[in-house]
Protein backbone atom coordinates (compact mmCIF):
# COMPACT_ATOMS: atom_id res chain seq x y z
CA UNK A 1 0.00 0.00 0.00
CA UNK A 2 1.78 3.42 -1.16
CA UNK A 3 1.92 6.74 1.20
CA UNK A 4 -0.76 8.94 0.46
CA UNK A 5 0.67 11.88 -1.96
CA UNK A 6 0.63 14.01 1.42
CA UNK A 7 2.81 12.14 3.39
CA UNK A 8 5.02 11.28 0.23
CA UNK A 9 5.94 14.74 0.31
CA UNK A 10 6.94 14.85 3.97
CA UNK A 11 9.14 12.09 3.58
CA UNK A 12 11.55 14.00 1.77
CA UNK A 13 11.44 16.99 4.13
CA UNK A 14 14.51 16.95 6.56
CA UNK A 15 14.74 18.90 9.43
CA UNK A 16 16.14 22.06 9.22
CA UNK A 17 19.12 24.19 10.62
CA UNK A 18 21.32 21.52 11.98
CA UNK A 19 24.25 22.76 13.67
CA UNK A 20 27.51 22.97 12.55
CA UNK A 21 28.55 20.18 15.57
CA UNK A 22 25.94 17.52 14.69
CA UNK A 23 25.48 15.25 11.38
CA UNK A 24 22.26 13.71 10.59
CA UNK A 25 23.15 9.62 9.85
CA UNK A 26 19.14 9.24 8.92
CA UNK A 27 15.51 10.35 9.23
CA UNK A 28 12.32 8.35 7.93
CA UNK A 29 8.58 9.06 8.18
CA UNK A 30 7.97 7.18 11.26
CA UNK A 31 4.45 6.32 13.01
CA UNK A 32 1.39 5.18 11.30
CA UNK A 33 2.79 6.11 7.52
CA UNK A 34 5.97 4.09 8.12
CA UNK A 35 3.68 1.09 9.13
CA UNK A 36 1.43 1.57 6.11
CA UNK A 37 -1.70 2.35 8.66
CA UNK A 38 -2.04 5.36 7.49
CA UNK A 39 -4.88 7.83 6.59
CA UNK A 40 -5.14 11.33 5.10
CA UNK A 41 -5.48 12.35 8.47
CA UNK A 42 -2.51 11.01 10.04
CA UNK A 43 0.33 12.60 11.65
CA UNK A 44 3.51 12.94 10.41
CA UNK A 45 6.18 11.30 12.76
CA UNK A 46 9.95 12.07 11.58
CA UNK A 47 12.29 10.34 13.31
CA UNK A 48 16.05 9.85 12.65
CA UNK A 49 19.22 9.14 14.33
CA UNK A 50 22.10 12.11 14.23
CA UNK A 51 25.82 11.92 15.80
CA UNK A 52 27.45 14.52 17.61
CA UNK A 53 30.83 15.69 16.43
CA UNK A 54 31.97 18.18 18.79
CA UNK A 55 34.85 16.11 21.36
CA UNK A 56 33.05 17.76 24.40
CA UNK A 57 29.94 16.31 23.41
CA UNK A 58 31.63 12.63 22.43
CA UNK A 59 33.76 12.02 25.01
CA UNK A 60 33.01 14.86 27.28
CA UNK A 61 30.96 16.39 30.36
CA UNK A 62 28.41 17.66 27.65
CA UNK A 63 25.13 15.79 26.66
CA UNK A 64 23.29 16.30 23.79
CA UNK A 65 20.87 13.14 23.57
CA UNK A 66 17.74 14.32 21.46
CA UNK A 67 16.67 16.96 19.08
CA UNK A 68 12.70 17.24 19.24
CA UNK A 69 11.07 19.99 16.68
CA UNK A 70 6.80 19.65 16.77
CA UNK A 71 4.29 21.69 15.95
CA UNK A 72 0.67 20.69 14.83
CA UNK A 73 0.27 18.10 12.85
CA UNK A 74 4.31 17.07 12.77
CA UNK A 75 6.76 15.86 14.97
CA UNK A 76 10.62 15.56 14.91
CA UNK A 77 12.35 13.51 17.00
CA UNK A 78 16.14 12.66 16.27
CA UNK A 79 18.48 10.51 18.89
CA UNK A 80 21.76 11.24 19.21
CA UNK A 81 23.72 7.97 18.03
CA UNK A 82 25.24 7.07 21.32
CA UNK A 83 21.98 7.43 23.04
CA UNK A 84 20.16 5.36 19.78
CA UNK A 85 22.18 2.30 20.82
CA UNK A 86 22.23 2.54 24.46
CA UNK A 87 18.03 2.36 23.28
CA UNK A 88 18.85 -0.62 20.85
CA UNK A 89 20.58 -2.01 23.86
CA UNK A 90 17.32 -2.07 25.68
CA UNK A 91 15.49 -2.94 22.74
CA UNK A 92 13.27 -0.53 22.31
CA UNK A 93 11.01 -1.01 20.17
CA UNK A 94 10.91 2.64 18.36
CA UNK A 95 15.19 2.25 17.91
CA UNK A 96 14.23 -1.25 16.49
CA UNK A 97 12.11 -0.04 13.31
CA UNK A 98 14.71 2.45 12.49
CA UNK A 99 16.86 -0.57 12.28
CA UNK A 100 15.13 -3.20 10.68
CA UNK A 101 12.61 -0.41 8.23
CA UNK A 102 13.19 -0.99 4.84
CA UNK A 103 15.56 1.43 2.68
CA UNK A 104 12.78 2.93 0.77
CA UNK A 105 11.09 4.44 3.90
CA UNK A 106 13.90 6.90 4.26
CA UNK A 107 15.02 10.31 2.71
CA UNK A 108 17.93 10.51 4.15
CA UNK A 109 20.20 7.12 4.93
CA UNK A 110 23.80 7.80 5.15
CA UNK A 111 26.66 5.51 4.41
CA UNK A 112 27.46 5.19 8.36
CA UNK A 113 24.20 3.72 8.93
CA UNK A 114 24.20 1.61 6.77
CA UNK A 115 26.64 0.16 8.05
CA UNK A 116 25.01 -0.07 11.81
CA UNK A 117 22.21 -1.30 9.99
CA UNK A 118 23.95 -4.32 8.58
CA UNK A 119 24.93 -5.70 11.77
CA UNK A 120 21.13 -5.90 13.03
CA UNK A 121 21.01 -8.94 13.93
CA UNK A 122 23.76 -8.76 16.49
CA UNK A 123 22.15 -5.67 18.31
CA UNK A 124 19.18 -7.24 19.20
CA UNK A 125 18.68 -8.95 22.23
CA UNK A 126 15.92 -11.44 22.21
CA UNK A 127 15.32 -11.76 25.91
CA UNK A 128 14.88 -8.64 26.35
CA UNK A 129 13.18 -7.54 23.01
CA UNK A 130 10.25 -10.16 24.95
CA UNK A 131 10.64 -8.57 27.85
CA UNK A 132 9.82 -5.30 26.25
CA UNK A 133 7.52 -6.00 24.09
CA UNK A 134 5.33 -7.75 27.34
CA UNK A 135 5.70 -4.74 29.56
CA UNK A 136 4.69 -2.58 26.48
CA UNK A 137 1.58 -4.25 25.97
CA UNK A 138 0.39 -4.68 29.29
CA UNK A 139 0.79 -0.98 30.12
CA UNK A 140 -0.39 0.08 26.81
CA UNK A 141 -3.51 -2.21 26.88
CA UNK A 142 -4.86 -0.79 30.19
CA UNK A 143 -4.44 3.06 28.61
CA UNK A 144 -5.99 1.63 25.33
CA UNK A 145 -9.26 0.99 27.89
CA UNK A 146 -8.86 3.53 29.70
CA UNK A 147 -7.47 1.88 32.97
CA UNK A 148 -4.60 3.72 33.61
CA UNK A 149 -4.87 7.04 35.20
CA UNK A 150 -3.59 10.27 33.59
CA UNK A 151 -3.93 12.93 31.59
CA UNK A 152 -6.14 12.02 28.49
CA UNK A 153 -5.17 14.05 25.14
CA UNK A 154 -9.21 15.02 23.33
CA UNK A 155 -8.95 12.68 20.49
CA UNK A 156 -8.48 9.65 23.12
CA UNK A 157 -10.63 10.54 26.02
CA UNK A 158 -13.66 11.10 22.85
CA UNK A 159 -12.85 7.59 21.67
CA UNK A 160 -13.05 5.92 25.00
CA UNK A 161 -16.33 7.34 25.77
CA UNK A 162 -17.43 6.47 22.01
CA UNK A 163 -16.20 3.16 21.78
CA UNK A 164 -15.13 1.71 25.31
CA UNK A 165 -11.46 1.73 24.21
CA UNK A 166 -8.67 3.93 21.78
CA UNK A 167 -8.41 2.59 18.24
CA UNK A 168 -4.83 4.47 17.54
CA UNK A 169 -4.02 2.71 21.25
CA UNK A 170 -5.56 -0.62 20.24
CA UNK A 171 -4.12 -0.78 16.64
CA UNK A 172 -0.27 -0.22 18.12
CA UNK A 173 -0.89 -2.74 20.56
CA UNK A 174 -1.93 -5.35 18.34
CA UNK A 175 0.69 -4.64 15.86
CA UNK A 176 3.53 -4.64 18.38
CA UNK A 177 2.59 -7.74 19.66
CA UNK A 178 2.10 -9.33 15.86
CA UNK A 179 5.60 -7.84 15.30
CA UNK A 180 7.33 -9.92 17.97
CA UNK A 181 5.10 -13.18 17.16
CA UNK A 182 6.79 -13.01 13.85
CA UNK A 183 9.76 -11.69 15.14
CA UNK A 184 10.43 -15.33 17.44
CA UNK A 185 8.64 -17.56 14.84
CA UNK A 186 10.61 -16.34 11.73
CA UNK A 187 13.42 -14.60 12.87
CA UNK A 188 12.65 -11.28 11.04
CA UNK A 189 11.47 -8.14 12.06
CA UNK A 190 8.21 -6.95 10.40
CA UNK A 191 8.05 -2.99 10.36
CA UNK A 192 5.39 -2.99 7.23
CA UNK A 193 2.11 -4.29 8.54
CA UNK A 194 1.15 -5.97 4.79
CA UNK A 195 4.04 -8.31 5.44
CA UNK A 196 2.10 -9.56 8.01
CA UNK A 197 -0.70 -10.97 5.66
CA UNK A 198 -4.11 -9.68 4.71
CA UNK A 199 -5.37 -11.00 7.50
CA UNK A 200 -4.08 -9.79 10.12
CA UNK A 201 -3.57 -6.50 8.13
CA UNK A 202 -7.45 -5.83 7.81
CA UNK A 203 -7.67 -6.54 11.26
CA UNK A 204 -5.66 -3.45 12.59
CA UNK A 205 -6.88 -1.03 9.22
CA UNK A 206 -10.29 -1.94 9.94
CA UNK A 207 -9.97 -1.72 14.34
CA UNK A 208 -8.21 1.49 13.24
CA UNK A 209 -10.38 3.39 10.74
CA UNK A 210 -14.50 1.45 11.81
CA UNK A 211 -13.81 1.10 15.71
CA UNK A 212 -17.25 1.26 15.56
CA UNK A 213 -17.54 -2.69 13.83
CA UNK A 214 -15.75 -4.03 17.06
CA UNK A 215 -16.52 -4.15 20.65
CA UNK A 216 -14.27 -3.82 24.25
CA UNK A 217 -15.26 -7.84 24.65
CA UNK A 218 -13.39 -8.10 21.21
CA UNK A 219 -10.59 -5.80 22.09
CA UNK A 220 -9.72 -8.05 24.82
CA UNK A 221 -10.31 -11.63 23.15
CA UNK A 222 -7.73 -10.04 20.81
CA UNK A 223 -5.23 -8.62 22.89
CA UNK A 224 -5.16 -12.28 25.09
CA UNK A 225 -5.19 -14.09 22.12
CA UNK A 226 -2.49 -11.81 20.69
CA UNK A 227 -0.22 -11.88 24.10
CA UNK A 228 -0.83 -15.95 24.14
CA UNK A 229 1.13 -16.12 20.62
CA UNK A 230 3.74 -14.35 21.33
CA UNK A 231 4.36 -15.90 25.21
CA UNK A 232 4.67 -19.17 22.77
CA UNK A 233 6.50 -18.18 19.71
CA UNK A 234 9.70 -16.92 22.00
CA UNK A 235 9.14 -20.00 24.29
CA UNK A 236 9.31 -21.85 20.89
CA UNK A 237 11.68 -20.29 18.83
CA UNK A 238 14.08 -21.70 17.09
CA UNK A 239 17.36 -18.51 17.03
CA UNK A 240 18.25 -16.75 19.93
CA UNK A 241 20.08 -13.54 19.36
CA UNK A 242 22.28 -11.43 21.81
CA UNK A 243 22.99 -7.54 22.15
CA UNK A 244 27.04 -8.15 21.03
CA UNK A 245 28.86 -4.99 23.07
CA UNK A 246 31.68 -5.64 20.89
CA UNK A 247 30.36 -5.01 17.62
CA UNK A 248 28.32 -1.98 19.37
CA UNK A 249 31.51 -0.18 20.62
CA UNK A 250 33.22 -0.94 17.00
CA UNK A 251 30.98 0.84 15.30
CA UNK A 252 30.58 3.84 18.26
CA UNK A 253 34.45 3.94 17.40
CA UNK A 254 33.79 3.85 13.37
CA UNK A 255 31.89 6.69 13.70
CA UNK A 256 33.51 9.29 15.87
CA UNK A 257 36.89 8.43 15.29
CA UNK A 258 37.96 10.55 12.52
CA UNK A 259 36.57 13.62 14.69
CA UNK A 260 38.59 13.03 17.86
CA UNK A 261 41.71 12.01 16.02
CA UNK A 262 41.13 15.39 13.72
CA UNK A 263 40.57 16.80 17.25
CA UNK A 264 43.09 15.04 18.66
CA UNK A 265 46.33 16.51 15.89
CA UNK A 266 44.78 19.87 16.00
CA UNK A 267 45.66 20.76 19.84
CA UNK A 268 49.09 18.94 20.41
């Protein structure tokens, strides 16, 4: 399913004035356009991974972790590299798709990440990828009924009381869930939701765009149903991986080397 013309357009927007001490590695349309959910009225979710390149940022006392733009309708949020892998360390799942998205989704994808990118596999910890992805969903499936307390933003608090739960909530639950049931059976990392057949597809278009066709009893015969796949695919699966801090710290090194050694020569 193609990007509606609207959000094709976004995806080749970058964000602007970057500093002269920062380069962007990537950014992609992120969210519901990135998962091919999306409607004319969906947001527009950049996301992207930059590197610092000032020493006192690298290796130094300074921090410069995220750059975060928003307005309306559009939000921009790029990780600095070292903080991106500290989150792939924890596999999270947002640092995952930015991994494992395909190269087509972004406008910008420089040479260094492609390189991170080809060493996937050995940055992703299944364990705790599991572990993740169950803590997710339980804390996402009470806000996506409205169990959990908090602040409510309009567009949610309206859907509970129209439906008895949050379609946008309900839809990223499912598909997270989906993702790590193929994730364990397969051993691949589904970011498109057609890959994971028109089934299942229709499901999450359909709880997403006619909430109205299913009920809270259905909600939760799916999420159970959902959680019990994916409790057995990683109790069956067949490839473990492991987080490798080896190959992590080679590439941290690949990339910011050639600024502290030009760093480095320039104040002897």
């Amino acid at each position: 399913m193609p990007l509606h013309s609207n959000a094709q357009l976004h995806l080749l927007k970058p964000l602007e004035n970057m500093s002269n001490n920062k380069e962007t590695l990537c950014i992609y349309l992120g969210g519901s356009n990135l998962y091919h959910l999306n409607t004319p009225e969906s947001d527009f979710d950049h996301r992207g991974v930059f590197m610092v390149t000032d020493p006192a940022y690298i290796i130094g006392l300074n921090r410069f972790d995220e750059e975060r733009k928003m307005s309306e309708n559009t939000d921009y949020v790029l990780r600095e590299f070292q903080n991106y892998m500290r989150l792939i360390q924890k596999a999270n799942t947002e640092a995952l798709e930015c991994m494992f998205a395909s190269p087509e989704s972004f406008s910008l994808l420089d040479k260094r990440f492609k390189l991170v990118r080809f060493h996937a596999n050995d940055l992703i910890n299944s364990e705790q990828f599991y572990k993740s992805l169950r803590g997710y969903a339980q804390g996402e499936y009470r806000l996506a009924l409205g169990q959990r307390t908090g602040v409510l933003g309009a567009k949610r608090h309206e859907s509970l009381k129209k439906y008895g739960f949050s379609p946008k909530n309900c839809t990223n639950l499912l598909r997270l869930l989906y993702t790590g049931i193929h994730f364990f059976k397969e051993d691949r990392y589904i970011v498109n939701c057609h890959d994971f057949g028109q089934a299942v597809y229709d499901k999450l278009f359909t709880i997403k765009t006619k909430p109205e066709t299913y009920s809270v009893t259905e909600m939760e015969r799916d999420y159970k149903d959902f959680e019990k796949q994916l409790d057995s695919a990683y109790n069956d699966r067949k490839v473990t991986h492991s987080f490798n801090p080896t190959i992590a710290n080679w590439l941290i090194v690949q990339l910011y080397y050639p600024y502290l050694k030009d760093y480095y020569e320039n104040s002897r």
